[in-house]
C-alpha atoms as a PDB file:
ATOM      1  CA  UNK A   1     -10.749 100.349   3.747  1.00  0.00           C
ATOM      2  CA  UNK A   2     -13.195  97.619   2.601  1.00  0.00           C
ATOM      3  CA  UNK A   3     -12.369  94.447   3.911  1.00  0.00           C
ATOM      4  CA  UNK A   4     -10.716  91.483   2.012  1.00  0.00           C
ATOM      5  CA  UNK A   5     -13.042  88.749   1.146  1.00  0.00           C
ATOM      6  CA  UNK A   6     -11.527  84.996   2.391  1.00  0.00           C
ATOM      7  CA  UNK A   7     -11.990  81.415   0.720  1.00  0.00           C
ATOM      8  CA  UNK A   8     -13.752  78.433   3.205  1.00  0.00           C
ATOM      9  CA  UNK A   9     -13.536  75.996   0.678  1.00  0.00           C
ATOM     10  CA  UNK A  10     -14.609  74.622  -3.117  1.00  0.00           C
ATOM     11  CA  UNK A  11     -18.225  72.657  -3.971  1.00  0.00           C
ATOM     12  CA  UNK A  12     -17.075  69.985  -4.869  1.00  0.00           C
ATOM     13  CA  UNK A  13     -14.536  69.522  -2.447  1.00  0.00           C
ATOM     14  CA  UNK A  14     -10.747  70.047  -4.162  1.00  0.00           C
ATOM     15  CA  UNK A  15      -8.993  67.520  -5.354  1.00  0.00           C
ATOM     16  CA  UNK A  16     -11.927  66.117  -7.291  1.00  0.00           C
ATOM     17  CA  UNK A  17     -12.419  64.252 -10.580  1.00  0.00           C
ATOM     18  CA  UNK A  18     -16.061  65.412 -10.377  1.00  0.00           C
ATOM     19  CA  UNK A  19     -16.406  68.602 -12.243  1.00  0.00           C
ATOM     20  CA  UNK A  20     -14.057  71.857 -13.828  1.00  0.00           C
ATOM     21  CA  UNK A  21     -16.545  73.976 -12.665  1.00  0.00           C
ATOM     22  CA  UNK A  22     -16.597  74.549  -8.914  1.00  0.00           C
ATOM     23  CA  UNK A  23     -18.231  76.342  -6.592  1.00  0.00           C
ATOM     24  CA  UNK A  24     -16.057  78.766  -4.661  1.00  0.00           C
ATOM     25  CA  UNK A  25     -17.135  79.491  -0.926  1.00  0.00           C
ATOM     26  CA  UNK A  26     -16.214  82.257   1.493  1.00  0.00           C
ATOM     27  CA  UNK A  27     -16.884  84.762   3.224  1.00  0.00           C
ATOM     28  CA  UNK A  28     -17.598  88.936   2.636  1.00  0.00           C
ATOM     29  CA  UNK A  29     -18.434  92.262   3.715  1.00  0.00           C
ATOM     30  CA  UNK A  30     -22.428  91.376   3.501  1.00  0.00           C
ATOM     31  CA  UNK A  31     -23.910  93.001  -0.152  1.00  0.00           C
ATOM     32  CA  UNK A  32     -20.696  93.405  -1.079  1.00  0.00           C
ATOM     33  CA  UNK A  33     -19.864  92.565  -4.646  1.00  0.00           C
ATOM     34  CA  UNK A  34     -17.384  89.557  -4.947  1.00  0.00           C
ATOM     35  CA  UNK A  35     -14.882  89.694  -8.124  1.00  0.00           C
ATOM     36  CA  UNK A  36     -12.897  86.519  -8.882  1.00  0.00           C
ATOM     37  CA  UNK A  37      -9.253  86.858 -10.418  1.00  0.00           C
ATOM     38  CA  UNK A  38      -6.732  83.850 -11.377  1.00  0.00           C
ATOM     39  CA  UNK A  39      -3.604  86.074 -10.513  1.00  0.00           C
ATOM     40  CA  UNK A  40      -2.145  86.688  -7.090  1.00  0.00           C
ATOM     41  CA  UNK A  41      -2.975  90.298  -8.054  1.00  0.00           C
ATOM     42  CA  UNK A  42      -6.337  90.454  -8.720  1.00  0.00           C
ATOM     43  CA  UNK A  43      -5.367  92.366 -12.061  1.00  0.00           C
ATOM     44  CA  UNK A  44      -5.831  90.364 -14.542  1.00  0.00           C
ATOM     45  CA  UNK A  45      -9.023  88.997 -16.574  1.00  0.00           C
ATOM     46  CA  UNK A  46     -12.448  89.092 -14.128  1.00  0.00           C
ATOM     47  CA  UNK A  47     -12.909  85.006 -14.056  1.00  0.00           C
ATOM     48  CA  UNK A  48     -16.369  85.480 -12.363  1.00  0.00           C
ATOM     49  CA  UNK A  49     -18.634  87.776 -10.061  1.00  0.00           C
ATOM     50  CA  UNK A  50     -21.163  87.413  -7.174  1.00  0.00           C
ATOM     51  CA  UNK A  51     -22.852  89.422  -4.368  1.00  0.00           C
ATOM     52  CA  UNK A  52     -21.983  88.611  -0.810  1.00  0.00           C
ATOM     53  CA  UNK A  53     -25.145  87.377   1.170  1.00  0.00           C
ATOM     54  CA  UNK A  54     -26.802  89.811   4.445  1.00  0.00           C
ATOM     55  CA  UNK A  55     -24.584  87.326   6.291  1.00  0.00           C
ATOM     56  CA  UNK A  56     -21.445  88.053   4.269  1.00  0.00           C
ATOM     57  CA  UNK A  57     -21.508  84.498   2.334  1.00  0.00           C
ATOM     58  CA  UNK A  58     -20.513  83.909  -0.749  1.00  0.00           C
ATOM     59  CA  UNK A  59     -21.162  81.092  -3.552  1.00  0.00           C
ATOM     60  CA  UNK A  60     -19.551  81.415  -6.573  1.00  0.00           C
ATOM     61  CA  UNK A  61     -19.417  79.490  -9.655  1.00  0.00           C
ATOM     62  CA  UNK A  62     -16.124  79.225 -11.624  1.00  0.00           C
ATOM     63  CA  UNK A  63     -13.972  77.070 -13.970  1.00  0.00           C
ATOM     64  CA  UNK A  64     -10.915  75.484 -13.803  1.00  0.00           C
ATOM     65  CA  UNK A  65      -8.513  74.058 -15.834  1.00  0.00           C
ATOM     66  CA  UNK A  66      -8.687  70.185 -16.516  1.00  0.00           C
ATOM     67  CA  UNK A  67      -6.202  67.818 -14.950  1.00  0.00           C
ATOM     68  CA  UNK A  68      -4.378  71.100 -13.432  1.00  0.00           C
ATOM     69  CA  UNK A  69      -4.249  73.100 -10.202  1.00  0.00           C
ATOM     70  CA  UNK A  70      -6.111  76.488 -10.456  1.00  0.00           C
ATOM     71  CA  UNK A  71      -6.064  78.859  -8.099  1.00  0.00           C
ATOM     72  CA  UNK A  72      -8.561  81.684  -7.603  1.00  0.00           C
ATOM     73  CA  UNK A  73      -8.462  85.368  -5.703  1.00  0.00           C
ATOM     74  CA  UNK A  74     -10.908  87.535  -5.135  1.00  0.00           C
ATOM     75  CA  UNK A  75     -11.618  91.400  -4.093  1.00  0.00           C
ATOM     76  CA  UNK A  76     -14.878  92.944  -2.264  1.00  0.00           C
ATOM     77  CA  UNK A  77     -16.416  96.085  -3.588  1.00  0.00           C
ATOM     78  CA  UNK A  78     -18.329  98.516  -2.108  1.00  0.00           C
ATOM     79  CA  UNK A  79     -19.739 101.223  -3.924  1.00  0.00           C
ATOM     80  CA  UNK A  80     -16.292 102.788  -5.408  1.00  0.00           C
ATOM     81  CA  UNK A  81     -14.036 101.082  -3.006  1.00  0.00           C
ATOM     82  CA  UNK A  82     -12.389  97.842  -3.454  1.00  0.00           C
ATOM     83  CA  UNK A  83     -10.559  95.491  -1.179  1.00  0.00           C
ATOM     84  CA  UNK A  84      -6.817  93.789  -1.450  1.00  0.00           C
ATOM     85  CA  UNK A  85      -6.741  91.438  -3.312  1.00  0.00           C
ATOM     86  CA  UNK A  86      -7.610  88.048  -0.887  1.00  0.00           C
ATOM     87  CA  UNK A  87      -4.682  84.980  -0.114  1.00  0.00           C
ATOM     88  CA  UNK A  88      -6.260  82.429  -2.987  1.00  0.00           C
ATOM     89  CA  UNK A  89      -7.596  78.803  -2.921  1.00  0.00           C
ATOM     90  CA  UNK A  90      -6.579  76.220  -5.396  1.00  0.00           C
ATOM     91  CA  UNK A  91      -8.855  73.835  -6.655  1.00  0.00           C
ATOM     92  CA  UNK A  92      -7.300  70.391  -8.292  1.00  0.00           C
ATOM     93  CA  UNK A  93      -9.048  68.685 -10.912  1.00  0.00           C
ATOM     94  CA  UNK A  94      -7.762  65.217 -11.251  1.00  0.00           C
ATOM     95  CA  UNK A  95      -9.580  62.952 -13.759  1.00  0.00           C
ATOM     96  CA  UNK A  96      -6.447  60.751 -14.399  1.00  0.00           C
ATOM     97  CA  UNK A  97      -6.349  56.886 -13.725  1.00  0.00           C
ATOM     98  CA  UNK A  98      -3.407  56.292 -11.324  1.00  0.00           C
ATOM     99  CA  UNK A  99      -1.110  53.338 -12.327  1.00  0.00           C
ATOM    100  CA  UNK A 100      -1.507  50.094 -10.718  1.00  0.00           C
ATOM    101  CA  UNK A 101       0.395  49.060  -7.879  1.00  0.00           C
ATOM    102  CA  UNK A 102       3.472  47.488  -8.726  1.00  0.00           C
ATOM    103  CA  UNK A 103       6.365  45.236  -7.431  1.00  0.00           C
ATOM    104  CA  UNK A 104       4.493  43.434  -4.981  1.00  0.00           C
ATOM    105  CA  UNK A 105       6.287  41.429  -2.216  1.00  0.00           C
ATOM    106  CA  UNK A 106       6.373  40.146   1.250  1.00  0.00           C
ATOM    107  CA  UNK A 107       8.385  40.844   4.786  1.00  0.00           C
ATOM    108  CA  UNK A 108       9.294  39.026   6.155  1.00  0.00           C
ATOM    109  CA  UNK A 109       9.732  36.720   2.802  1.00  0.00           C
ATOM    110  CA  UNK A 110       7.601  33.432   2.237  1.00  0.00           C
ATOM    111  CA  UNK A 111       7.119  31.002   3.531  1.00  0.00           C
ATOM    112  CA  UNK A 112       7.882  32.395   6.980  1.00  0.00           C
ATOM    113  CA  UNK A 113       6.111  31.923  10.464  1.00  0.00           C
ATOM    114  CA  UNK A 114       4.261  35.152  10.674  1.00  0.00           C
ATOM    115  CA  UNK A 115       0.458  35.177  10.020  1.00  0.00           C
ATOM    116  CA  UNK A 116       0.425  39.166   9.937  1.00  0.00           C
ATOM    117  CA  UNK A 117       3.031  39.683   7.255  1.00  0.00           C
ATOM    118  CA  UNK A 118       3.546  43.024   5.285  1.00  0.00           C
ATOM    119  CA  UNK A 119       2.495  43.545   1.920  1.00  0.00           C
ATOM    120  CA  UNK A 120       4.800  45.812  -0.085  1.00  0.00           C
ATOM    121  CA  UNK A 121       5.452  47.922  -3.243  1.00  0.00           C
ATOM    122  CA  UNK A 122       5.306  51.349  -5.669  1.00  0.00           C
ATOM    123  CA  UNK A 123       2.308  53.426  -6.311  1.00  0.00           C
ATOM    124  CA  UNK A 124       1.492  56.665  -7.151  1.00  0.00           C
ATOM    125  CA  UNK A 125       2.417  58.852  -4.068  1.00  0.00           C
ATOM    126  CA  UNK A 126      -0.271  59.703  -1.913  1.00  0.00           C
ATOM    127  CA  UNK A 127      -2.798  56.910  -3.265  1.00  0.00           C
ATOM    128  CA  UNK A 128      -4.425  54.827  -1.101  1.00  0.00           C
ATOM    129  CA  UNK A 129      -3.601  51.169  -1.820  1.00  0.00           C
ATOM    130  CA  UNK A 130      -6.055  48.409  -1.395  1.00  0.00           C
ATOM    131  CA  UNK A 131      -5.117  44.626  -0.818  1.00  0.00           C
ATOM    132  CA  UNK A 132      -6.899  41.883  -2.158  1.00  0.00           C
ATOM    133  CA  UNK A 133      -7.322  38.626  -2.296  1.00  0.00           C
ATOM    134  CA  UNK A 134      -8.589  37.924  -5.100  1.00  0.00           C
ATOM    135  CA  UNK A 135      -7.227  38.397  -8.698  1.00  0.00           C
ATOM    136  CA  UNK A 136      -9.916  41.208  -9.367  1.00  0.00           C
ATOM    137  CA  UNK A 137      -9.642  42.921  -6.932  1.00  0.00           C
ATOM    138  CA  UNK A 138     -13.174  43.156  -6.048  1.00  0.00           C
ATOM    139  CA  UNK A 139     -13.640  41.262  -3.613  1.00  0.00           C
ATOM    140  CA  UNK A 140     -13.324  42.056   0.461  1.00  0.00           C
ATOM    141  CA  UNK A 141     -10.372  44.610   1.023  1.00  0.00           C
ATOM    142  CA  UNK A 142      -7.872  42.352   3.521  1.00  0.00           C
ATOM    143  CA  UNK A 143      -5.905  45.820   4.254  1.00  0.00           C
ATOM    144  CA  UNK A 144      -5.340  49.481   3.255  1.00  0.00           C
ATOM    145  CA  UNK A 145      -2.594  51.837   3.194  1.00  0.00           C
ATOM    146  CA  UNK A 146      -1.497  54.981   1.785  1.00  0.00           C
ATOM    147  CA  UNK A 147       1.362  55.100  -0.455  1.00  0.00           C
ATOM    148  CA  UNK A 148       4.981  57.192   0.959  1.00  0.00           C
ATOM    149  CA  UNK A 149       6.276  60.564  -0.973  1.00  0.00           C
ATOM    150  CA  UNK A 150       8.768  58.424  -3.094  1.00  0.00           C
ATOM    151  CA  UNK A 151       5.763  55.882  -3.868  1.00  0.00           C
ATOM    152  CA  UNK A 152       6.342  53.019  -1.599  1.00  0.00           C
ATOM    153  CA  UNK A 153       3.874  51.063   0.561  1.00  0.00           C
ATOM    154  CA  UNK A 154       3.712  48.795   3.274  1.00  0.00           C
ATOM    155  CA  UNK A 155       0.674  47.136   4.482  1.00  0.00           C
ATOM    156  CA  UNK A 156       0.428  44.423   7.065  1.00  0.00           C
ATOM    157  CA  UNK A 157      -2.369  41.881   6.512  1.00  0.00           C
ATOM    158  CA  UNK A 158      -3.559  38.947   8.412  1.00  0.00           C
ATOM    159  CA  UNK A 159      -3.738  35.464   7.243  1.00  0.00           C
ATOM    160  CA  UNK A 160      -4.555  32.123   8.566  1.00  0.00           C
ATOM    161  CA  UNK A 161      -2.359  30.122  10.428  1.00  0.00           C
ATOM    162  CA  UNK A 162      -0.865  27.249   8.130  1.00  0.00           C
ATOM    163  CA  UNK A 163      -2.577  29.115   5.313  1.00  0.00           C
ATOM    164  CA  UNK A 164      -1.294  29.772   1.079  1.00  0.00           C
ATOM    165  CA  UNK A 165      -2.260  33.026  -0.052  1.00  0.00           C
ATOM    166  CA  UNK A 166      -1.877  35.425  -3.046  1.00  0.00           C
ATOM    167  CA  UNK A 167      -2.280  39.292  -2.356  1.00  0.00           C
ATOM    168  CA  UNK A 168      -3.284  41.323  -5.277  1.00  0.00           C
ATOM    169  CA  UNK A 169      -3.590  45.622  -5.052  1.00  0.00           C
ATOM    170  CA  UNK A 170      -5.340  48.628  -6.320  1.00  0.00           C
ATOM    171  CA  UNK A 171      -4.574  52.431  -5.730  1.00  0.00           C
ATOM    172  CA  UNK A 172      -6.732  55.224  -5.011  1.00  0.00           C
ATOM    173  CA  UNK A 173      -5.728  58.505  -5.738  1.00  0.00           C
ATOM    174  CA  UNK A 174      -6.452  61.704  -3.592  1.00  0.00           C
ATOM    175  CA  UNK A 175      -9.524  62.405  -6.247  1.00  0.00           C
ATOM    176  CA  UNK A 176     -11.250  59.466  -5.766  1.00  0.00           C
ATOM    177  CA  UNK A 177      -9.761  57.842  -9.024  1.00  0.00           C
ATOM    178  CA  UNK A 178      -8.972  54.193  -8.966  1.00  0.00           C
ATOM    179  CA  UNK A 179      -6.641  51.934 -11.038  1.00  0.00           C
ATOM    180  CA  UNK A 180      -6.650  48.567 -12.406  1.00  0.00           C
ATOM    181  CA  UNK A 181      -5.428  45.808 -10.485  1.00  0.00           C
ATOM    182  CA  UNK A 182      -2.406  44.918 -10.072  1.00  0.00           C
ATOM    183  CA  UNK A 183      -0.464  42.690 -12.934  1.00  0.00           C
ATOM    184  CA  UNK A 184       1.803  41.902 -10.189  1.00  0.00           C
ATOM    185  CA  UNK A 185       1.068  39.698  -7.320  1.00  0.00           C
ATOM    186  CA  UNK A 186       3.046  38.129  -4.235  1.00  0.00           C
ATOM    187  CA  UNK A 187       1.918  34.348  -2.658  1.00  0.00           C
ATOM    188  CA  UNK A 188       2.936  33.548   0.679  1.00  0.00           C
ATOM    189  CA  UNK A 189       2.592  30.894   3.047  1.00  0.00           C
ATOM    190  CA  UNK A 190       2.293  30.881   6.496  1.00  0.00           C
ATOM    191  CA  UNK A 191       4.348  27.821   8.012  1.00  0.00           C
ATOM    192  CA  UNK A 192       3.069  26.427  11.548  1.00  0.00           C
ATOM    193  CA  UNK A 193       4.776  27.256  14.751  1.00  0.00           C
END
């Protein structure tokens, strides 16, 4: 029984908004010949081929969908016997903008005496979401944090004691794409002890 081959990861790593043509990366019987399926049976159309290294390794170039989850199985042959088919590894292309963050607002609500308030609101799920200062949002980052399953955030920041300020945010998704920033902002003030 020839062994079945096993997935170690995707070049680039998955999700990206890099490329639709990853490298696939695992591991083999060594010389062994590598086939590359799209169905959990390995039955269907041959997506791509390689040969297994003298250390069993395997690099092997394939492409995937745009803007979609594909996910890739392979078999091992050697000579006229062939492997199960091997448990896949989905690679996520993700080219899409992510909305910006919306409904921004404040706990405890301004003006309040708190100089480490939270900053909150509804982004994509998942996506990191960066607070600014500035209307741009390209200045320094005052605080990060990563959206809940349903979207929400919550990010505390500190301000100034005594201080005025206006928090703006951007999200970044799990591929590395960023939005605008936000239309929405919040302002709050900081009242002295």
């Amino acid at each position: 029984m020839v062994q079945t081959p096993s997935f170690t990861g995707t070049s680039p790593v998955s999700p990206s908004n890099i490329s639709i043509s990853p490298t696939l990366i695992g591991n083999s019987i060594a010389g062994s010949t590598v086939k590359i399926y799209s169905d959990v049976g390995c039955t269907g159309t041959l997506v791509a081929s390689g040969i297994a290294d003298t250390n069993g390794a395997f690099s092997i170039g394939v492409v995937a969908a745009p803007n979609f989850a594909t996910t890739f199985h392979a078999t091992a042959v050697v000579a006229s016997s062939t492997s199960a088919c091997s448990v896949g590894i989905t690679y996520v292309h993700d080219d899409k903008i992510p909305g910006a963050p919306t409904g921004l607002a404040t706990t405890p609500t301004s003006p309040a005496d708190d100089n480490a308030p939270t900053v909150t609101g509804s982004a994509e799920p998942g996506a990191t979401v960066r607070i600014y200062t500035d209307a741009t949002c390209v200045g320094a980052i005052a605080a990060s944090g990563v959206a809940g399953p349903g979207g929400s955030f919550a990010v505390s920041v500190g301000i100034a004691e005594g201080s005025t300020t206006t928090f703006h945010a951007r999200a970044r998704d799990a591929a590395g794409n960023v939005s605008s920033c936000s239309a929405s902002s919040v302002t709050y003030t900081d009242l002295p002890p």
